[in-house]
C-alpha atoms as a PDB file:
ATOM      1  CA  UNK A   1     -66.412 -40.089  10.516  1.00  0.00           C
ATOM      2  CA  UNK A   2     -64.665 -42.025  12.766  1.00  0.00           C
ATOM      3  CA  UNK A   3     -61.870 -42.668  10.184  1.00  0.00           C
ATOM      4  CA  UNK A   4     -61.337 -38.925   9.808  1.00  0.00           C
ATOM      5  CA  UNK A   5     -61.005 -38.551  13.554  1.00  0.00           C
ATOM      6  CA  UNK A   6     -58.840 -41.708  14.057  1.00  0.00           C
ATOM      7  CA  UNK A   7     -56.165 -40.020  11.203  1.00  0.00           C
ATOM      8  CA  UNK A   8     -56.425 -36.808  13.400  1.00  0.00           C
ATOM      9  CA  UNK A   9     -55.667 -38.287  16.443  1.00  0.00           C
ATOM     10  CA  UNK A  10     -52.277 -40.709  14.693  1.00  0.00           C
ATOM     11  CA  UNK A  11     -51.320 -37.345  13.105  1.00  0.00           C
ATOM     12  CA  UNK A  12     -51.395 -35.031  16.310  1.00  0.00           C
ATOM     13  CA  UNK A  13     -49.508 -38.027  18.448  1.00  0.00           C
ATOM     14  CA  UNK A  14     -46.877 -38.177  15.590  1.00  0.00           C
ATOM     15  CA  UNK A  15     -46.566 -34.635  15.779  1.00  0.00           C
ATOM     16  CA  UNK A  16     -46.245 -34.644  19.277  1.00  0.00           C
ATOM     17  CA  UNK A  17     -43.814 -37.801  19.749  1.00  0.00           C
ATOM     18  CA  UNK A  18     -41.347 -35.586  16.741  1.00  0.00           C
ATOM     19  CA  UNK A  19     -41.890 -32.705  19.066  1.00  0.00           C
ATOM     20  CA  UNK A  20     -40.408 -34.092  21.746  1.00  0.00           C
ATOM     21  CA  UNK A  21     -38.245 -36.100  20.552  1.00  0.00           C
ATOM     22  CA  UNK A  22     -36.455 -32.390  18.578  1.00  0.00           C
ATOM     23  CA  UNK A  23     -36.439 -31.009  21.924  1.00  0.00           C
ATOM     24  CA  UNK A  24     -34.589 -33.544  23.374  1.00  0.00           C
ATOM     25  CA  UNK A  25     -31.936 -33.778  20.751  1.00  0.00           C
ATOM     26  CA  UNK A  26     -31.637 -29.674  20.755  1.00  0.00           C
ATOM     27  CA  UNK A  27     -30.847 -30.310  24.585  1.00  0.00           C
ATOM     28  CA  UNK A  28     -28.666 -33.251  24.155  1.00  0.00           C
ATOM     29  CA  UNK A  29     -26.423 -32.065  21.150  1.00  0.00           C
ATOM     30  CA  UNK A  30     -26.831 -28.604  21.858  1.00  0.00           C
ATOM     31  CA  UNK A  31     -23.362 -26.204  20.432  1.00  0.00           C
ATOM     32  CA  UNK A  32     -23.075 -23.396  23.204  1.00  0.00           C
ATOM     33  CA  UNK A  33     -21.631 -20.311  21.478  1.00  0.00           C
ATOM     34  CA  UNK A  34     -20.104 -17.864  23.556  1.00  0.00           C
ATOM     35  CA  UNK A  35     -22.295 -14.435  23.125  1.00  0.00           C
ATOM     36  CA  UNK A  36     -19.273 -12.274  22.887  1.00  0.00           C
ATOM     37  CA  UNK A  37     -18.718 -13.203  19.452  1.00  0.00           C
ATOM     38  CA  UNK A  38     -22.039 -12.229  18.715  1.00  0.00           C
ATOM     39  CA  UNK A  39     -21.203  -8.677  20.206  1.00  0.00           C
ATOM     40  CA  UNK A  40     -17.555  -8.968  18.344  1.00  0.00           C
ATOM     41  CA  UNK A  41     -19.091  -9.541  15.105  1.00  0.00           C
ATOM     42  CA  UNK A  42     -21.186  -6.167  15.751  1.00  0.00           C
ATOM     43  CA  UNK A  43     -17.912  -4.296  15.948  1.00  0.00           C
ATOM     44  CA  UNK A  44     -16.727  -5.233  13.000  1.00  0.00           C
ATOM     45  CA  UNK A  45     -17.321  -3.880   9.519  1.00  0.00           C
ATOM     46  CA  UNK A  46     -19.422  -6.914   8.076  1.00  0.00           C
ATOM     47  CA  UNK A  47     -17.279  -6.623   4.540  1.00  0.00           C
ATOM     48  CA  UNK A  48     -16.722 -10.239   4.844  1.00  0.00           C
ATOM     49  CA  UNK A  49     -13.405  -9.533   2.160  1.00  0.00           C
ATOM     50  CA  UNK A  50     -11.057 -12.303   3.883  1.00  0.00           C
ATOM     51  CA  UNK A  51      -8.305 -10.052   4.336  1.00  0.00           C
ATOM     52  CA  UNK A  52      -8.677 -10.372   7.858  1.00  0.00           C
ATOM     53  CA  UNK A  53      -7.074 -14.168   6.796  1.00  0.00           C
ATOM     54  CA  UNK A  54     -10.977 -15.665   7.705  1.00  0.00           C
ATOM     55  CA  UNK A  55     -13.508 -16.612   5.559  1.00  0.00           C
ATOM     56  CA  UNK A  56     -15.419 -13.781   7.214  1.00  0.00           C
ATOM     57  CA  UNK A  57     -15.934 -11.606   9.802  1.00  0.00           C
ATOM     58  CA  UNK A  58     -17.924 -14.457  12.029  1.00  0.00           C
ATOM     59  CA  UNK A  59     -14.728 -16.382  11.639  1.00  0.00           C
ATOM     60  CA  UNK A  60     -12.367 -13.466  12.781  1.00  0.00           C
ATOM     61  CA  UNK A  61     -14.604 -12.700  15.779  1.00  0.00           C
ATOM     62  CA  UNK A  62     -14.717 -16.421  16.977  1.00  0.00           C
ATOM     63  CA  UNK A  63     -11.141 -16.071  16.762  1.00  0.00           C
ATOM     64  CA  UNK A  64     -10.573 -13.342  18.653  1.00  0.00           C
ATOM     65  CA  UNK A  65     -12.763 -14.157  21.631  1.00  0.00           C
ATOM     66  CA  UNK A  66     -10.763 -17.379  21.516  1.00  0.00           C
ATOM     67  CA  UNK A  67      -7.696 -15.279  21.453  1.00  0.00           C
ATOM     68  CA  UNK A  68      -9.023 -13.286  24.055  1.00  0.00           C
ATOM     69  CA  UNK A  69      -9.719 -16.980  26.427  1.00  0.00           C
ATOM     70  CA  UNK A  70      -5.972 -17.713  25.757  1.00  0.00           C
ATOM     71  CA  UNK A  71      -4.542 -14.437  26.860  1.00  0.00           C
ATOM     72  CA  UNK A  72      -3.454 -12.394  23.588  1.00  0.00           C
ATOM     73  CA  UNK A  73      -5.632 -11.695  20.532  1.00  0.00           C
ATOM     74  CA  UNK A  74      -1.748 -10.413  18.797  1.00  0.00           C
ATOM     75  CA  UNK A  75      -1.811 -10.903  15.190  1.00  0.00           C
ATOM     76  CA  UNK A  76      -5.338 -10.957  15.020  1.00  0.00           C
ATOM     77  CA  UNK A  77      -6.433  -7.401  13.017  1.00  0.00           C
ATOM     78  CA  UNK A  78      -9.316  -6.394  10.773  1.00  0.00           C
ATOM     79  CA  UNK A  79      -7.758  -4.482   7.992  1.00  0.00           C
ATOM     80  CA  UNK A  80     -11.084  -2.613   6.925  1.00  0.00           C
ATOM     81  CA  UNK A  81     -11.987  -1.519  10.430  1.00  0.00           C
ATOM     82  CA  UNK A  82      -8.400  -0.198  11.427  1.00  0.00           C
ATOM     83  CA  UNK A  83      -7.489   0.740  14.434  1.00  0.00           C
ATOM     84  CA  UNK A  84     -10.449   2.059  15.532  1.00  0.00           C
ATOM     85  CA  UNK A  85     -12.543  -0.948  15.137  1.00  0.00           C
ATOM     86  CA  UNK A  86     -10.132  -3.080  16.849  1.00  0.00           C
ATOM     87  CA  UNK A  87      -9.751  -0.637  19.940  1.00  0.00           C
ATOM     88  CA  UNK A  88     -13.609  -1.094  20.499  1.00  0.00           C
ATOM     89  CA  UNK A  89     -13.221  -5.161  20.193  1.00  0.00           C
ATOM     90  CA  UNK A  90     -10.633  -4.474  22.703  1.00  0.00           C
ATOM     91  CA  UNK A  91     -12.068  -2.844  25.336  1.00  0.00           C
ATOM     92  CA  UNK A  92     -15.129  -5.255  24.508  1.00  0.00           C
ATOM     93  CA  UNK A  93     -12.894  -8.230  25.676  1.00  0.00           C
ATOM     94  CA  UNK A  94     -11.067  -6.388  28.442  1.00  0.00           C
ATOM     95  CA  UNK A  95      -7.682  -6.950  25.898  1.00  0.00           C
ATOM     96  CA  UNK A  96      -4.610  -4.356  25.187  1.00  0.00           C
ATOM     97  CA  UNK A  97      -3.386  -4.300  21.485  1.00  0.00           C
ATOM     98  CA  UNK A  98      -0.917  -2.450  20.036  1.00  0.00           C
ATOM     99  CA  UNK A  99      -0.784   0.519  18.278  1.00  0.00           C
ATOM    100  CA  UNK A 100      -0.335  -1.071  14.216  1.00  0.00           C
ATOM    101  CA  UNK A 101       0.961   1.130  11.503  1.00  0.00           C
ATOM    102  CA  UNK A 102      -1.572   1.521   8.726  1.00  0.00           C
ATOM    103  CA  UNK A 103      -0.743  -0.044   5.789  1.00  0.00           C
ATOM    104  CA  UNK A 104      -1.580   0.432   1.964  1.00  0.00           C
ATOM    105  CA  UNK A 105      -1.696  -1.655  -1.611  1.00  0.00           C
ATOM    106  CA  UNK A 106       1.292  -1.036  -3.550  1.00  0.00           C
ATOM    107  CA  UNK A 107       1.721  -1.829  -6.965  1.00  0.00           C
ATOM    108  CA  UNK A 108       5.255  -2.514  -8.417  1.00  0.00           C
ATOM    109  CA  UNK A 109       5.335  -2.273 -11.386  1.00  0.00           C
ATOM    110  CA  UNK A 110       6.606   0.627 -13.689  1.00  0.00           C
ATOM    111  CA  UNK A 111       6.084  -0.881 -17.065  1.00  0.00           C
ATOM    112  CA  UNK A 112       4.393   1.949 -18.824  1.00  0.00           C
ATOM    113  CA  UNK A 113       3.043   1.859 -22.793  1.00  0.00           C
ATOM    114  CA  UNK A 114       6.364   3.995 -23.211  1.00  0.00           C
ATOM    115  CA  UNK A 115       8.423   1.987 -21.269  1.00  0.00           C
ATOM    116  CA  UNK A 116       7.517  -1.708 -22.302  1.00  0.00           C
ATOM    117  CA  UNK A 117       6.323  -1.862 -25.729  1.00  0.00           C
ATOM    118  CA  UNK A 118       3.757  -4.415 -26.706  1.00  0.00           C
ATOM    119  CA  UNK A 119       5.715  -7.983 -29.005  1.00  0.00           C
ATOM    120  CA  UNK A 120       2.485  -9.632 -29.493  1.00  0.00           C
ATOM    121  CA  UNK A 121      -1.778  -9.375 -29.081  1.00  0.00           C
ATOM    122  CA  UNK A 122      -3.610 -11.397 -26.654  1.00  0.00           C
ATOM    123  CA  UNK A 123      -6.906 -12.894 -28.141  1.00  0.00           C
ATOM    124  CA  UNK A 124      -8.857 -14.708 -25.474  1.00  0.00           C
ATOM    125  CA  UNK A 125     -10.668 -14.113 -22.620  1.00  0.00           C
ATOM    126  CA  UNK A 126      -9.523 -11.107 -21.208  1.00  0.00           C
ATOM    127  CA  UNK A 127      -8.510 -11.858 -17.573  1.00  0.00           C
ATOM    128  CA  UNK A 128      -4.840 -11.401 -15.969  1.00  0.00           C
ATOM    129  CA  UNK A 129      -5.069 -15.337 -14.675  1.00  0.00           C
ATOM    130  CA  UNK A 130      -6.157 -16.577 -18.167  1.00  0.00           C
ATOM    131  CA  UNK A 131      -3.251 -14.365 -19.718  1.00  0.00           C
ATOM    132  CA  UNK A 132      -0.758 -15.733 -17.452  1.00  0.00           C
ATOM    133  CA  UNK A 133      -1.767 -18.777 -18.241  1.00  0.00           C
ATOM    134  CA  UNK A 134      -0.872 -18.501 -22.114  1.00  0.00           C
ATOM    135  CA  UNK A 135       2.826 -17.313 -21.212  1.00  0.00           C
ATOM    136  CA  UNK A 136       4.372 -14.132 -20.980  1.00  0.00           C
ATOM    137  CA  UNK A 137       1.555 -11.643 -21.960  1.00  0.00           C
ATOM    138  CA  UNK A 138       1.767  -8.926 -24.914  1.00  0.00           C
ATOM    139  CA  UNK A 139       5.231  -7.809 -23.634  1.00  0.00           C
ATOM    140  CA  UNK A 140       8.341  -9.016 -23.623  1.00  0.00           C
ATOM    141  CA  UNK A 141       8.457  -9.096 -19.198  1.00  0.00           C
ATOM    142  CA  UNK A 142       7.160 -12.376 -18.243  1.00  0.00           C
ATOM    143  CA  UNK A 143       7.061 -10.314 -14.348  1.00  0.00           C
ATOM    144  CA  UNK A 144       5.439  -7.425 -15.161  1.00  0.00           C
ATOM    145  CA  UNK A 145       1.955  -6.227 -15.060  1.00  0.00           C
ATOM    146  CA  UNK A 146      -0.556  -7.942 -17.625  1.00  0.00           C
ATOM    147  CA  UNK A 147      -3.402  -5.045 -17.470  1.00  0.00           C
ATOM    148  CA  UNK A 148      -6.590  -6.874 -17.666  1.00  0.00           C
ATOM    149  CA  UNK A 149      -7.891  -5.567 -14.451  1.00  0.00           C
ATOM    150  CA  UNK A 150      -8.086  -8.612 -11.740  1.00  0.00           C
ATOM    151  CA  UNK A 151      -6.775  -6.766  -9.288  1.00  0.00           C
ATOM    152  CA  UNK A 152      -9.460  -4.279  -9.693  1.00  0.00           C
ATOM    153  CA  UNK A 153     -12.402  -7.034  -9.757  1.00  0.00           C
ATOM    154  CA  UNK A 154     -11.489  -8.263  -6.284  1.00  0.00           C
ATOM    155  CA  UNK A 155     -11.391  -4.579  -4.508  1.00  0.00           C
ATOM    156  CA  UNK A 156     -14.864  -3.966  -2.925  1.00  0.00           C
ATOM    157  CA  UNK A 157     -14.036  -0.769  -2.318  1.00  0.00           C
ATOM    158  CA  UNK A 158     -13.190   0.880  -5.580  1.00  0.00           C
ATOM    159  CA  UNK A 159     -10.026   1.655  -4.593  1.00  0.00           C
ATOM    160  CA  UNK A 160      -8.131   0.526  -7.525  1.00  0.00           C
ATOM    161  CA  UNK A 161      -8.509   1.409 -11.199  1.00  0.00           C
ATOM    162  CA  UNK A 162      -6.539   0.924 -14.183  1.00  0.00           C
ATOM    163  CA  UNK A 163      -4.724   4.399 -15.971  1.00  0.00           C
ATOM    164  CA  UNK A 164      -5.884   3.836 -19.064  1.00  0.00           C
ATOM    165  CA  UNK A 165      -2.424   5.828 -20.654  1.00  0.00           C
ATOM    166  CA  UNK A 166      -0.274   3.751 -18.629  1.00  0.00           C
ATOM    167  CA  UNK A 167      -1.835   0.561 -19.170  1.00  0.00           C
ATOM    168  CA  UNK A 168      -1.083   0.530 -14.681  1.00  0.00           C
ATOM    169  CA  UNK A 169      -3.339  -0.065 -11.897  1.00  0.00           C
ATOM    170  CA  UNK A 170      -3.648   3.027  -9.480  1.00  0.00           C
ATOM    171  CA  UNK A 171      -4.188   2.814  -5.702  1.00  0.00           C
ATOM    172  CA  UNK A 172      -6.310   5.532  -4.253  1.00  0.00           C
ATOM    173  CA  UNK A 173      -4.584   5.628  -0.807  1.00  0.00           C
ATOM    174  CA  UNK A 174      -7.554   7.191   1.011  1.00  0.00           C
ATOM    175  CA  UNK A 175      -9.932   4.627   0.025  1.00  0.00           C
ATOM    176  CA  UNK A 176      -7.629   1.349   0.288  1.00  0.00           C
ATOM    177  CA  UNK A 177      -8.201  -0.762   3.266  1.00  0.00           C
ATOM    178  CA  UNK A 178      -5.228  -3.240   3.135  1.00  0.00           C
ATOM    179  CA  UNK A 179      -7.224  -6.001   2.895  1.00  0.00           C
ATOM    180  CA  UNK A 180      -5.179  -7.657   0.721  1.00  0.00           C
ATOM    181  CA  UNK A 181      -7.681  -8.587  -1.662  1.00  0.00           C
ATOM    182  CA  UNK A 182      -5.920  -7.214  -4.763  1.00  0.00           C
ATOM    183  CA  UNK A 183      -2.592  -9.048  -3.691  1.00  0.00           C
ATOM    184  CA  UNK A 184      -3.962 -12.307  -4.060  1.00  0.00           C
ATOM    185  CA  UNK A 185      -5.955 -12.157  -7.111  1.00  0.00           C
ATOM    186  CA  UNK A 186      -2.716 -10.590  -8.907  1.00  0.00           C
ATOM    187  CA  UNK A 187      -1.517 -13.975 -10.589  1.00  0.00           C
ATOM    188  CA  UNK A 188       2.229 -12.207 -10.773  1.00  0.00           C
ATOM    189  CA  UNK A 189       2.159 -11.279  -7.148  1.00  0.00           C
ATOM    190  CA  UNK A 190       3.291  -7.618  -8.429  1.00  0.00           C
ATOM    191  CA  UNK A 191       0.950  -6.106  -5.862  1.00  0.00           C
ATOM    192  CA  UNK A 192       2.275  -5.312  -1.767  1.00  0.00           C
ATOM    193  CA  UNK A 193       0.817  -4.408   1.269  1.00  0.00           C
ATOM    194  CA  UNK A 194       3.652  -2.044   2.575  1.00  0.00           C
ATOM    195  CA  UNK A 195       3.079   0.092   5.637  1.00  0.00           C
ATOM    196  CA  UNK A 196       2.256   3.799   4.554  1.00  0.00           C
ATOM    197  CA  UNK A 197       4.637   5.405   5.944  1.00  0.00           C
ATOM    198  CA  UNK A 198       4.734   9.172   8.150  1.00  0.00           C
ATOM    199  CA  UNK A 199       2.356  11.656   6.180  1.00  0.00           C
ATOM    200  CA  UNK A 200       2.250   8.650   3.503  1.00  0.00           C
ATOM    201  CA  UNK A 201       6.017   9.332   2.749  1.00  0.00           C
ATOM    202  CA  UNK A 202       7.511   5.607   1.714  1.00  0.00           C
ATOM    203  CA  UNK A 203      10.130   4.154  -0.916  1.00  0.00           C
ATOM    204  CA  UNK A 204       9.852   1.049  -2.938  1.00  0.00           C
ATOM    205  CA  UNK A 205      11.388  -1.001  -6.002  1.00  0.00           C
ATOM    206  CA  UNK A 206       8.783  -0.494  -8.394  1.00  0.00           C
ATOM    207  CA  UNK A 207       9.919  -3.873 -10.484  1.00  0.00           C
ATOM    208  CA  UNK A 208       9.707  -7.559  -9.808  1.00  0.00           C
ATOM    209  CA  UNK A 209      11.517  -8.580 -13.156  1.00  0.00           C
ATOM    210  CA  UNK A 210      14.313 -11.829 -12.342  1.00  0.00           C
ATOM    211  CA  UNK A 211      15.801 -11.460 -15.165  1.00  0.00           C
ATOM    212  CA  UNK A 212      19.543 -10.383 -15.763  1.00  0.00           C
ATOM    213  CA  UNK A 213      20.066  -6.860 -16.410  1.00  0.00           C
ATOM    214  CA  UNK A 214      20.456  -7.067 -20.473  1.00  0.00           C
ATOM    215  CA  UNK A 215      17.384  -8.919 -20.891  1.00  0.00           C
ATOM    216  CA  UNK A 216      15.299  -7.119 -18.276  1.00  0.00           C
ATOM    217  CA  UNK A 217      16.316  -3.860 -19.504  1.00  0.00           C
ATOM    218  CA  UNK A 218      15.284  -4.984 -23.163  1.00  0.00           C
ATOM    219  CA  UNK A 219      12.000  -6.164 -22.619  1.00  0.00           C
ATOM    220  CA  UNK A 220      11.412  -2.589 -19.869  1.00  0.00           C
ATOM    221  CA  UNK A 221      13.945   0.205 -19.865  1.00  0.00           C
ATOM    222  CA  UNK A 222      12.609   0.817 -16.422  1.00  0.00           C
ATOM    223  CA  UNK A 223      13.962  -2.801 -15.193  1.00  0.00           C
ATOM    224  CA  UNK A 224      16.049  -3.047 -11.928  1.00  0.00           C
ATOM    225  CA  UNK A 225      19.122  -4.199 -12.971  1.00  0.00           C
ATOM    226  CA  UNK A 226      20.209  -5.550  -9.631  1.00  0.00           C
ATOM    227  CA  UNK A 227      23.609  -3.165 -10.525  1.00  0.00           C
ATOM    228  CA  UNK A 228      24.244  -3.271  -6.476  1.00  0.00           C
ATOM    229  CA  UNK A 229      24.528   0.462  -6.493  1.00  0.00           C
ATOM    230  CA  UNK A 230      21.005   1.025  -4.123  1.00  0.00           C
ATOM    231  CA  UNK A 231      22.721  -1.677  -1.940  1.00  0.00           C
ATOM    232  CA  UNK A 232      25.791  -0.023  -1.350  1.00  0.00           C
ATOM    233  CA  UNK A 233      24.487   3.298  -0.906  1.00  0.00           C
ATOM    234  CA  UNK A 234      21.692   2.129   1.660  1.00  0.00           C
ATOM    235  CA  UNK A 235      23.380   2.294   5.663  1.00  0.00           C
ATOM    236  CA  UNK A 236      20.519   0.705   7.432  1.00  0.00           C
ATOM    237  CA  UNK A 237      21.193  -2.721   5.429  1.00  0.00           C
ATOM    238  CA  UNK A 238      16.845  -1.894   4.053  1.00  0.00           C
ATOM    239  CA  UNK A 239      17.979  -3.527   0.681  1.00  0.00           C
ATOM    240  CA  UNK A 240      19.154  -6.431  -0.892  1.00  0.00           C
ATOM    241  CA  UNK A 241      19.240  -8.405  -3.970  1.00  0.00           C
ATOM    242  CA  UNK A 242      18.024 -11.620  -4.850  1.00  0.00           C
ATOM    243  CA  UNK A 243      17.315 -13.067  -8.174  1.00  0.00           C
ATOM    244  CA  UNK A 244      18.694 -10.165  -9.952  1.00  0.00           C
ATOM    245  CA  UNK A 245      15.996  -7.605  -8.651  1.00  0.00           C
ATOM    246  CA  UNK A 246      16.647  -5.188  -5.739  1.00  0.00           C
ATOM    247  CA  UNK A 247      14.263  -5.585  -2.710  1.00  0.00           C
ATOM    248  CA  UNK A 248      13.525  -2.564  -0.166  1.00  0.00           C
ATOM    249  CA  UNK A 249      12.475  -3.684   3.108  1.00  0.00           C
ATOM    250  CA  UNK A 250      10.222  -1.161   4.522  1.00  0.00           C
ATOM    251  CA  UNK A 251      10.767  -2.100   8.401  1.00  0.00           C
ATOM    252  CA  UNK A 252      14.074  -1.217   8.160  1.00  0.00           C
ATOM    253  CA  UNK A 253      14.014   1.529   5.512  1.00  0.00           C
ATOM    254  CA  UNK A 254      14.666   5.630   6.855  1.00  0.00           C
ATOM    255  CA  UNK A 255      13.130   6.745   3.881  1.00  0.00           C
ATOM    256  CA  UNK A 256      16.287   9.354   3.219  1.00  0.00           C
ATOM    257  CA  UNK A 257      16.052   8.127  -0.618  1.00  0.00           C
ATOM    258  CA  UNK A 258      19.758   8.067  -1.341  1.00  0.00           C
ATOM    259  CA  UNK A 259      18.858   4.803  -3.327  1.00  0.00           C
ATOM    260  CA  UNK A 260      16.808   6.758  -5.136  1.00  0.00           C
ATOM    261  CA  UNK A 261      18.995   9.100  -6.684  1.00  0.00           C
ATOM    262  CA  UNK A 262      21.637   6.247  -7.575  1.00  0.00           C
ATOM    263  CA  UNK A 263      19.318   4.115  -9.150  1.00  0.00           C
ATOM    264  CA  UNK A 264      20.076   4.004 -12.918  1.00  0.00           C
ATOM    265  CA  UNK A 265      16.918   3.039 -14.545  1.00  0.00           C
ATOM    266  CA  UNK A 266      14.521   5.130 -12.017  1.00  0.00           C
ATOM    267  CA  UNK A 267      13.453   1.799 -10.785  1.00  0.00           C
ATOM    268  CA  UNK A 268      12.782   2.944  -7.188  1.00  0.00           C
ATOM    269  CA  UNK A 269       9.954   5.196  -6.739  1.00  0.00           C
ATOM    270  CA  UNK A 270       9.557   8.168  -3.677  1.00  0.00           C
ATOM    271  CA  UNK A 271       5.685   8.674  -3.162  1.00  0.00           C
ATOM    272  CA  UNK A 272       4.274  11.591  -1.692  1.00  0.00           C
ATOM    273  CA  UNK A 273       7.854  13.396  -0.858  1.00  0.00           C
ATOM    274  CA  UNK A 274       7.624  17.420  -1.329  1.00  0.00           C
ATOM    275  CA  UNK A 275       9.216  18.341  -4.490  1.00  0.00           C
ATOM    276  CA  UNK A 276      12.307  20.070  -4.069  1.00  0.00           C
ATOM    277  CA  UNK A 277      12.687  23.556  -5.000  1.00  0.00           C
ATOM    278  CA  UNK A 278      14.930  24.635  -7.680  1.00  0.00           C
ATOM    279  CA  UNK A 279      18.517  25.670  -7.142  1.00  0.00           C
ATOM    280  CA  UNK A 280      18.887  29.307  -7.010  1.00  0.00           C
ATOM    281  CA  UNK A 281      20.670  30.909  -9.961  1.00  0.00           C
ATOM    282  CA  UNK A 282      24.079  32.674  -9.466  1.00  0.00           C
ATOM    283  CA  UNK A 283      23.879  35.907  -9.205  1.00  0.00           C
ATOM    284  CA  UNK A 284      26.060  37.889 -11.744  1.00  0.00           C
ATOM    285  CA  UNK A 285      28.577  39.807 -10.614  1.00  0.00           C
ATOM    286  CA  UNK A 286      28.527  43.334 -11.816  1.00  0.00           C
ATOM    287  CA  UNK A 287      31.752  44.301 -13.985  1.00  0.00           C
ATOM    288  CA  UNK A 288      34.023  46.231 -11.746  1.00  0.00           C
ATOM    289  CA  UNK A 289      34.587  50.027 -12.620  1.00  0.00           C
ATOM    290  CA  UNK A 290      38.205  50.528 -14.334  1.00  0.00           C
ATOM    291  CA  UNK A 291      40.083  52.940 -11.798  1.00  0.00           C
ATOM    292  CA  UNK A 292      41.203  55.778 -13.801  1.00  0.00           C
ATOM    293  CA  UNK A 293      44.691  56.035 -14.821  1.00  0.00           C
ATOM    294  CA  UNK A 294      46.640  58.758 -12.377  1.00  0.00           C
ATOM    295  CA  UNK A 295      48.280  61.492 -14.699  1.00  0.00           C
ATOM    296  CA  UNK A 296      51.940  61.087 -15.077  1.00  0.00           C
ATOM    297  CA  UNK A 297      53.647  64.181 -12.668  1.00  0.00           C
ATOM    298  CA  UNK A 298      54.983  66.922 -14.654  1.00  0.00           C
ATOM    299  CA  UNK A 299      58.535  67.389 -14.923  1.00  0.00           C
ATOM    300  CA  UNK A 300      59.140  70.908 -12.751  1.00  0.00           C
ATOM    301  CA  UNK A 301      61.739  73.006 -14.646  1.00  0.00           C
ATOM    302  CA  UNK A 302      64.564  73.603 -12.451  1.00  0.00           C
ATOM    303  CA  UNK A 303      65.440  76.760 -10.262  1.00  0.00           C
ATOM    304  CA  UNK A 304      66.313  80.119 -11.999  1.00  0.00           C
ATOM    305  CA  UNK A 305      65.367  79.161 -15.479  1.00  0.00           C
ATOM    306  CA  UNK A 306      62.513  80.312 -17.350  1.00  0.00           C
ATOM    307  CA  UNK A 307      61.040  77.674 -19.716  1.00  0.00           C
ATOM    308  CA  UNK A 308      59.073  79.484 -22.902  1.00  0.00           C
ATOM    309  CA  UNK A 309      56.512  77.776 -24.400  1.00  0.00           C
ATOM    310  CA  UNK A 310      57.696  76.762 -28.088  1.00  0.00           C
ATOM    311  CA  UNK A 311      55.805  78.954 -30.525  1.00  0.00           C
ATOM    312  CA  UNK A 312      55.240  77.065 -33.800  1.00  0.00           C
ATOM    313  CA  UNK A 313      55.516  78.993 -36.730  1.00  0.00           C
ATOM    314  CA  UNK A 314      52.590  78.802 -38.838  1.00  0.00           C
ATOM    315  CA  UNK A 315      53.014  78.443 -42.523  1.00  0.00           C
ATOM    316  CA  UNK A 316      53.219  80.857 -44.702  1.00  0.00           C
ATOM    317  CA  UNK A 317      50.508  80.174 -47.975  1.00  0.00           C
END
């Protein structure tokens, strides 16, 4: 018995000793977190996608209460949340932030079934980064889109999909969030976050190809062809060519899609833009009405004379 209560007694001091000696170490090394980011990480969405540029949303609030410490939070934006989200986070931390332009995914890429035919089949595990791995694909653009759907693994919020005529990923504008996870699991970087433009309205080079303009335009017959002709045409300097492919720079672009219509190979794309109504017809113009012929005057006989009418003589049988 007294072995039982001897054990009971070592055990409840070593409990008691570790107790203390946890409390005093909790004390000692203690972390102090600030509670705001608590309250920040509230406000946000809680999608955790990383497009934020942060692991997740804990790490995008601890930096923005930092932000908030130093003066400025600028730069720091949750692309799920918009601008909503970060006007609460805002006012939370007694900040000002600008007013950002929403952006969306765009994918640029216009090589079609039609418009890039298929040189060779792909037998392995079906994956754009394992394709792109093996070389150029099943077409002949080593730029161009490889189809096996990546892009639309990474999108939590099934606002991609592949067209299954086109062989294309398709953005569904209202449910993108500009996170930017599509961008970086598209191993040919073919995929942009471009700002959306008024009413959605925007203008972009729907090819990445670097090749010169015979071979692009062999392997896609929608290729740029970095002709020059977009370039030239464009009077808010919005474009210019490097590596052979023409490049649309959608700060400076007016969107008054003069490129567009000079473009060769339809390479540059107008989303969204009314279509324009047809040309009116000419109207035909009635014939005109001959005027009728005035009689020639009659020659008056002259003064005194009588003229007799001639009487022919009719035949005798």
């Amino acid at each position: 018995m007294n072995f039982i209560l001897i054990a009971v007694l070592v055990l409840g001091a070593i409990g008691l000793i570790a107790a203390l000696v946890l409390y005093v170490c909790s004390k000692k090394f203690a972390v102090y977190e600030d509670p705001r980011i608590a309250q920040v990480t509230e406000q946000l969405p809680g999608a955790n996608c990383g497009g934020c540029g942060f692991a997740g949303c804990g790490g995008l609030a601890d930096a923005l209460v930092k932000g908030a410490d130093a003066g400025s939070i600028e730069g720091l934006k949750c692309p799920v949340g918009g601008q909503e989200v970060m006007g609460k986070v805002a006012d939370l931390l007694g900040m000002a932030i600008a007013n950002g332009e929403p952006m969306v995914a765009v994918v640029r890429c216009n090589g079609t079934c039609a418009l890039r035919p298929k040189i060779a089949e792909y037998n392995g595990l079906r994956t754009c980064a394992a394709m792109n791995s093996c070389g150029a694909g099943e077409t002949a653009c080593g730029f161009g889109c490889l189809g096996c759907g990546d892009c639309v693994a990474a999108c939590q919020f099934d606002a991609i999909h592949m067209n299954p005529e086109t062989g294309l990923p398709e953005v569904d504008e209202e449910k993108c969030t500009s996170c930017g996870a599509c961008v970086k699991a598209c191993p040919r970087h073919i995929i942009e976050l471009r700002k959306k433009g008024p009413k959605g309205r925007r203008v972009f080079v729907s090819c990445v190809n670097k090749d010169k303009g015979p071979v692009a335009m062999k392997a896609c017959k929608a290729a740029c062809i970095g002709c020059g002709k977009c370039e030239k045409e464009c009077k808010f300097g919005a474009i210019t060519i490097e590596n052979n492919v023409s490049y649309i720079d959608f700060e400076k672009c007016r969107i008054c899609r003069k490129c567009v219509a000079v473009c060769p190979t339809k390479a540059i794309h107008d989303v969204n833009f009314p279509t324009p109504a047809p040309a009116p017809k000419p109207k035909e113009e009635a014939p005109k009405a001959e005027a009728p012929k005035a009689e020639a005057p009659k020659a008056e006989a002259p003064a005194g004379k009588i003229v007799e009418p001639e009487v022919k003589k009719e035949e005798q049988a």
